[in-house]
N, C-alpha and C. Protein backbone atom coordinates (compact mmCIF):
# COMPACT_ATOMS: atom_id res chain seq x y z
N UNK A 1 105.99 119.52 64.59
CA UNK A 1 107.20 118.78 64.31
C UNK A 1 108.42 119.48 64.90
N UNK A 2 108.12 120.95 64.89
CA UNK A 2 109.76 121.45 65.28
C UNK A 2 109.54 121.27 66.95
N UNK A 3 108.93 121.63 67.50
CA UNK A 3 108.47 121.17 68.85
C UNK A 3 108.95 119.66 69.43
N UNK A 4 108.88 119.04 68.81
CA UNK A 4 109.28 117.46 68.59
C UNK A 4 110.54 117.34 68.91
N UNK A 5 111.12 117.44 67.89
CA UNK A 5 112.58 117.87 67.33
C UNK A 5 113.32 118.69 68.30
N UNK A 6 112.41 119.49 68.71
CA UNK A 6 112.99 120.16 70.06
C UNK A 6 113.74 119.60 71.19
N UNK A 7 112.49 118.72 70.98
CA UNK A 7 112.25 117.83 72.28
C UNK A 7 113.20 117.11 72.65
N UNK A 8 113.63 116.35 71.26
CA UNK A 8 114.71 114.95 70.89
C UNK A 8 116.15 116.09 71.06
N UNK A 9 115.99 116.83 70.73
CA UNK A 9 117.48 117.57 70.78
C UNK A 9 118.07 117.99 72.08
N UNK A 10 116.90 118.46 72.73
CA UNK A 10 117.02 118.67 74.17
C UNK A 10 117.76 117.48 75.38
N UNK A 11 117.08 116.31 74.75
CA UNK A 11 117.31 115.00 75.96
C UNK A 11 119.09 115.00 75.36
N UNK A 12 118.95 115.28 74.09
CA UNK A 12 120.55 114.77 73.59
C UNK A 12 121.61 115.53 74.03
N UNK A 13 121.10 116.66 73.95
CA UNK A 13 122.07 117.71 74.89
C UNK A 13 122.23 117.35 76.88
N UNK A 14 120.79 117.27 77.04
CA UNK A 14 121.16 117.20 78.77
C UNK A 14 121.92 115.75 78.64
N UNK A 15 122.36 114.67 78.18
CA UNK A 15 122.77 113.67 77.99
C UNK A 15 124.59 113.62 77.36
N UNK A 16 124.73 114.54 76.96
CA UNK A 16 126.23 115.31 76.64
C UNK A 16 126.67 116.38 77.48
N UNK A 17 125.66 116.86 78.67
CA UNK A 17 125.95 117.22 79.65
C UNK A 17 126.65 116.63 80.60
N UNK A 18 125.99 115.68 80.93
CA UNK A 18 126.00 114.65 82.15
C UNK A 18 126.97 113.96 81.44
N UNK A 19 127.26 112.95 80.68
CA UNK A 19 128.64 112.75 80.36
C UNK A 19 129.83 113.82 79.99
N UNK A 20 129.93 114.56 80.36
CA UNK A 20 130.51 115.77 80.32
C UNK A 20 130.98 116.07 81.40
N UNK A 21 130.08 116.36 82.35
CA UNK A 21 129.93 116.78 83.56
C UNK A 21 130.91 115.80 84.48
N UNK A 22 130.33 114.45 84.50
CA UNK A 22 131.14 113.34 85.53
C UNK A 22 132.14 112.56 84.22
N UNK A 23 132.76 112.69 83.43
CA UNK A 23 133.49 112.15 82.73
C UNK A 23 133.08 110.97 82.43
N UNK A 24 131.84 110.51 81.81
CA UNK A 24 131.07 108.80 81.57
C UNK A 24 131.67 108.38 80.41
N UNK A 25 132.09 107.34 80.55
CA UNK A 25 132.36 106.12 79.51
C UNK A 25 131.34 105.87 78.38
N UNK A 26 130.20 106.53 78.62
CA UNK A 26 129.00 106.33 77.76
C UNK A 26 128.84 107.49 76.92
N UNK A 27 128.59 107.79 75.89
CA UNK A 27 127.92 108.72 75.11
C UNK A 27 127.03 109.43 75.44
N UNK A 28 127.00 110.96 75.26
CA UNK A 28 125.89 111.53 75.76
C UNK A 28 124.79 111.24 74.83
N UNK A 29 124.70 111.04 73.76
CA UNK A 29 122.84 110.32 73.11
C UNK A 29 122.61 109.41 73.60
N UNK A 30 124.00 108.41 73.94
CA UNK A 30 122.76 107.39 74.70
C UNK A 30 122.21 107.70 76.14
N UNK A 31 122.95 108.54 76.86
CA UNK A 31 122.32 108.71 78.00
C UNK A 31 121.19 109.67 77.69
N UNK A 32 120.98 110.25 76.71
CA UNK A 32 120.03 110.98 76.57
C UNK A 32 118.86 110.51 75.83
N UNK A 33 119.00 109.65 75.07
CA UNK A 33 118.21 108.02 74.74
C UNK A 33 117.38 107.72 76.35
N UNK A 34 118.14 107.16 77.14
CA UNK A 34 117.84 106.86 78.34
C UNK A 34 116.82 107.57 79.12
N UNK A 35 117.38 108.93 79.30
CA UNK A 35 116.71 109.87 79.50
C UNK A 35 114.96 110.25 78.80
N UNK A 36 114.98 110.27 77.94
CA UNK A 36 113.81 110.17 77.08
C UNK A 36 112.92 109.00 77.44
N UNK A 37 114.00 107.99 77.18
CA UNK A 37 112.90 106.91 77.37
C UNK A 37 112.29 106.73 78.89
N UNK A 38 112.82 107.25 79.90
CA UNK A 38 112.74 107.10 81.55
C UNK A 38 111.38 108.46 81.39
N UNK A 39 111.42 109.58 80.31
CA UNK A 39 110.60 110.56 81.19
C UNK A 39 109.29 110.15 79.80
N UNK A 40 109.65 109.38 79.02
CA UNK A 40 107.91 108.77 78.05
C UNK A 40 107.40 107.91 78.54
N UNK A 41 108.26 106.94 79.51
CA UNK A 41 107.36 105.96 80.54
C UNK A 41 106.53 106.49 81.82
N UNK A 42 107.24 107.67 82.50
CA UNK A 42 106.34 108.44 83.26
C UNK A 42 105.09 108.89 82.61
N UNK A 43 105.00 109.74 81.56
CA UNK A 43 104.32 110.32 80.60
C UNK A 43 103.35 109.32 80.33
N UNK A 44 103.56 108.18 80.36
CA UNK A 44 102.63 107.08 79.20
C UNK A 44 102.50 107.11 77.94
N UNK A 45 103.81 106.86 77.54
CA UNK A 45 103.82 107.03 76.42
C UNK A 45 104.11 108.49 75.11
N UNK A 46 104.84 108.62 73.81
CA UNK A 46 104.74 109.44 73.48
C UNK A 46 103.87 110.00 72.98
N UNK A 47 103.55 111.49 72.79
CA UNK A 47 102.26 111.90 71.74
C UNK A 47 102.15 111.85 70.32
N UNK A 48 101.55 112.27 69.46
CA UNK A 48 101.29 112.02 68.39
C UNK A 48 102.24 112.67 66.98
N UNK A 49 102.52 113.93 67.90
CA UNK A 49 103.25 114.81 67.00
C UNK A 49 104.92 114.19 67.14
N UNK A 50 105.47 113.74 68.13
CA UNK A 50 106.96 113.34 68.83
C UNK A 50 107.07 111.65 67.96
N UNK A 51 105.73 110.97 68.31
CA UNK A 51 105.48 109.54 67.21
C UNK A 51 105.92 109.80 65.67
N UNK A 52 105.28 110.83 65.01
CA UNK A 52 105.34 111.44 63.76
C UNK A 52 107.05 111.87 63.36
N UNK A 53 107.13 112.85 64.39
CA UNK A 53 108.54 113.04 64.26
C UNK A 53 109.79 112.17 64.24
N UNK A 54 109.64 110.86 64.91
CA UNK A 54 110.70 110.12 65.29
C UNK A 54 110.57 108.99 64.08
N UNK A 55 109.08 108.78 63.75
CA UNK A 55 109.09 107.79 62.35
C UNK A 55 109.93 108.85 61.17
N UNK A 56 109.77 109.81 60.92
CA UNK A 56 109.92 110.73 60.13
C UNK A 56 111.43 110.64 60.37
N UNK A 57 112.08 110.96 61.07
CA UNK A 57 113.64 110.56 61.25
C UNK A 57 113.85 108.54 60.84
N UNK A 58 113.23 107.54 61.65
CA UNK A 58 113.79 106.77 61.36
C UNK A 58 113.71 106.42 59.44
N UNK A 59 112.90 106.89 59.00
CA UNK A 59 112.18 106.79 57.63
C UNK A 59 113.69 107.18 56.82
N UNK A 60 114.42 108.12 57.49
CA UNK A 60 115.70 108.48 56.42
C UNK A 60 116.71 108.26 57.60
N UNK A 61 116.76 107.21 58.26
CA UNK A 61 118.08 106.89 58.84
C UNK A 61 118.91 106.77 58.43
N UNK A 62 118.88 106.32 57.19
CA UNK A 62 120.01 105.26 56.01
C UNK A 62 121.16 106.73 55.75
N UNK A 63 120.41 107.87 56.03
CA UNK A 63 121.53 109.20 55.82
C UNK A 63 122.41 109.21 56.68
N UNK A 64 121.56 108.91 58.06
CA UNK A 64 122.83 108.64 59.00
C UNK A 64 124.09 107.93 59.29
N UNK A 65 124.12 106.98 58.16
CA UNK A 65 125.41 106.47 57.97
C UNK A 65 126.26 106.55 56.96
N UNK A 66 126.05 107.48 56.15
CA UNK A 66 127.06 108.44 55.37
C UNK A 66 128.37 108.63 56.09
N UNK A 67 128.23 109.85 57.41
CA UNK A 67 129.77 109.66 58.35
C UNK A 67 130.33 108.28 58.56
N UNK A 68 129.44 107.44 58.70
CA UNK A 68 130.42 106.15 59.18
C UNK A 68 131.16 105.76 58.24
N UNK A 69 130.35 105.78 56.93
CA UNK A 69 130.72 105.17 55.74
C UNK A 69 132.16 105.88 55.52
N UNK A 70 132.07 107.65 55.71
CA UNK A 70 132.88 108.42 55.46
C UNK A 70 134.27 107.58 56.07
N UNK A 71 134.19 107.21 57.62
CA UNK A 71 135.31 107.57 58.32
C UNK A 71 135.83 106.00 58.02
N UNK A 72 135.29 105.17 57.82
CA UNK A 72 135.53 103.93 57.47
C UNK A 72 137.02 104.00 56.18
N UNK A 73 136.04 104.29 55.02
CA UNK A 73 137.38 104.66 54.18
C UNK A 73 138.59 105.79 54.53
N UNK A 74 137.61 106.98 55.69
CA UNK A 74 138.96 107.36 55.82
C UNK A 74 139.92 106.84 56.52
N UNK A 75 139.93 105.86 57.40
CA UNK A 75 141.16 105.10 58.29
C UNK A 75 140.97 103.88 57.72
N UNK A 76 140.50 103.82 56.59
CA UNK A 76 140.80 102.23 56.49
C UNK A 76 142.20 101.54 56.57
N UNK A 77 143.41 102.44 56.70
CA UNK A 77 144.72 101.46 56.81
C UNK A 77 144.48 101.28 58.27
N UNK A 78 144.05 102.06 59.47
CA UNK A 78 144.26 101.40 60.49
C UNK A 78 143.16 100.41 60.45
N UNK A 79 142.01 100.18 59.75
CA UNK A 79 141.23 98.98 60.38
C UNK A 79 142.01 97.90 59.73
N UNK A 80 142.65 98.01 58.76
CA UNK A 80 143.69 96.72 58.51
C UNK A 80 144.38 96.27 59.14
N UNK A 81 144.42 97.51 59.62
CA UNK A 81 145.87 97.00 60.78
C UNK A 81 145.58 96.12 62.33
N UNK A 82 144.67 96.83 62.69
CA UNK A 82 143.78 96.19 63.51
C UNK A 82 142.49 95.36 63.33
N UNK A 83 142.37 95.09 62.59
CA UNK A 83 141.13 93.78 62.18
C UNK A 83 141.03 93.05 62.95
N UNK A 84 141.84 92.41 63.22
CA UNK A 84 141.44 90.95 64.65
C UNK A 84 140.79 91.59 65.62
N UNK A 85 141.03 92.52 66.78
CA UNK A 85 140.30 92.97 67.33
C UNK A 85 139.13 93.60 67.64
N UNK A 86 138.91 94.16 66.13
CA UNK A 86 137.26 94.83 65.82
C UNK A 86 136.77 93.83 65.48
N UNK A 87 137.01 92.83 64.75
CA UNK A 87 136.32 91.47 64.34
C UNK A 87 136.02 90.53 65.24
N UNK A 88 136.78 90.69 66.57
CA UNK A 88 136.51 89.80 67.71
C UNK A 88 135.48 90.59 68.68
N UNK A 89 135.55 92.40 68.81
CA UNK A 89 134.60 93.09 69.52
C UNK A 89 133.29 93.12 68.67
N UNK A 90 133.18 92.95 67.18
CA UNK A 90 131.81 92.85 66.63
C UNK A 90 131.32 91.37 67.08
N UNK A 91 131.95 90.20 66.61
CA UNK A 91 130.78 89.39 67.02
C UNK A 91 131.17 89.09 68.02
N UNK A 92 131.84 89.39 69.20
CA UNK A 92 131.57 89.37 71.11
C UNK A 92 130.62 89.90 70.83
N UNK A 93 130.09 91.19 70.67
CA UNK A 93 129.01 91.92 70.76
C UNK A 93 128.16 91.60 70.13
N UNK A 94 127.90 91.33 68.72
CA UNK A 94 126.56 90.82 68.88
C UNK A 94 126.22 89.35 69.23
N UNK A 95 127.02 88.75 69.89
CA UNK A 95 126.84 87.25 70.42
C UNK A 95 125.83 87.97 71.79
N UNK A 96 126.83 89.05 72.61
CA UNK A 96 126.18 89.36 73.62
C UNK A 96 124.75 89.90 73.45
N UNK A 97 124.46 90.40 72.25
CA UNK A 97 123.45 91.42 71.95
C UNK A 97 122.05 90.44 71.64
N UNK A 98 122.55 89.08 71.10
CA UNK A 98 121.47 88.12 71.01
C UNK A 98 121.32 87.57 71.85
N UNK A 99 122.10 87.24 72.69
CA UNK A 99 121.81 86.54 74.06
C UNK A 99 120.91 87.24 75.31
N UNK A 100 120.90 88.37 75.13
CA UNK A 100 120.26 89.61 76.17
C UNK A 100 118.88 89.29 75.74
N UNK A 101 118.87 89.88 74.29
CA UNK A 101 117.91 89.44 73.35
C UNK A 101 117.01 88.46 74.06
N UNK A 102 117.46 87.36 73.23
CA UNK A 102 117.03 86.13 74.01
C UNK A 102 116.48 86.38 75.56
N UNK A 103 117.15 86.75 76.14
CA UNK A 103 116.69 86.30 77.78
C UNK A 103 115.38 87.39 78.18
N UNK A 104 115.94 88.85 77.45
CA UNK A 104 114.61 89.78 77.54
C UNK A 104 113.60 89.21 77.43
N UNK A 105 113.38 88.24 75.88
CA UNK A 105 112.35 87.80 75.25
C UNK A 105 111.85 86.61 76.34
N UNK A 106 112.91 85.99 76.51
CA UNK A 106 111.81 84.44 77.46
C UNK A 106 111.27 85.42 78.44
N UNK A 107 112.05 86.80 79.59
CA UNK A 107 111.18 86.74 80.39
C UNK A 107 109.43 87.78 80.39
N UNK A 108 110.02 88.78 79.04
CA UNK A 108 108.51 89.33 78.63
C UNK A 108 107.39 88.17 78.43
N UNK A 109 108.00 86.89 77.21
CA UNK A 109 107.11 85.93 77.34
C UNK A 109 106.26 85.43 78.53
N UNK A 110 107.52 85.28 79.34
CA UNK A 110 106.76 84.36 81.01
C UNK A 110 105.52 85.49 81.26
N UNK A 111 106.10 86.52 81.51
CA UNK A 111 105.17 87.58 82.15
C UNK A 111 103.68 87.89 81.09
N UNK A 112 103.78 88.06 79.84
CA UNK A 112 102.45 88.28 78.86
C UNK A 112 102.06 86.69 79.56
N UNK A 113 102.68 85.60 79.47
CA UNK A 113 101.67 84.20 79.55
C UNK A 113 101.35 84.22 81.23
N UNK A 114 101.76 84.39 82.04
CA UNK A 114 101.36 84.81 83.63
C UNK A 114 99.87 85.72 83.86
N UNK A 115 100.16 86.83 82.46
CA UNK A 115 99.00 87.81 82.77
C UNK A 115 97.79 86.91 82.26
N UNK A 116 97.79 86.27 81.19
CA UNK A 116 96.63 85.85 79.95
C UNK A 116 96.18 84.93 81.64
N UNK A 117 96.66 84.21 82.00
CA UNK A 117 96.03 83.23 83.38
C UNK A 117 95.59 83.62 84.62
């Protein structure tokens, strides 16, 4: 497990590098998300102990949003203040987020029903 954990900590760091490094608009976990996921598709997949480990994190995710919860009440006068705009970037976004959705899904579909023939 700590090996694991290693592992996941590692991609998150070279990923806060590289946005670091070239000044990215993106977060270094997610590029380090990215990262991970680009070198488990080479791999074929993860192993057993890294599987274990990552259920084992998602299993107590719900901790992970303690800070949000935190910072929420702590600025809540500015989200008052600004509401229209976070309320218009949440559902833009997840309008966009179902629609991707969606289109991922028809074209995995086409392709699983292409293979079955």
């Amino acid at each position: 497990m700590l090996q694991s954990l290693t592992i996941l900590l590692v991609f998150q760091l070279l990923g806060e590098v590289i946005a670091r490094a070239f000044a990215l608009p993106v977060p270094g976990p997610v590029i380090g998300m990215a990262l991970l996921f680009v070198a488990l598709m080479l791999r074929g997949g993860p192993d057993e102990p890294l599987r274990s480990t990552a259920g084992t994190l998602l299993q107590h995710l719900s901790l992970l949003f303690v800070p949000a919860g935190t910072g929420v009440i702590l600025y809540g006068a500015r989200l008052a203040d600004e509401w229209l705009p976070l309320t218009a970037a949440l559902v833009g976004s997840t309008l966009l987020t179902i629609a991707v959705t969606a289109v991922v899904l028809r074209a995995l579909s086409k392709r699983v029903h292409q293979a079955e023939h």
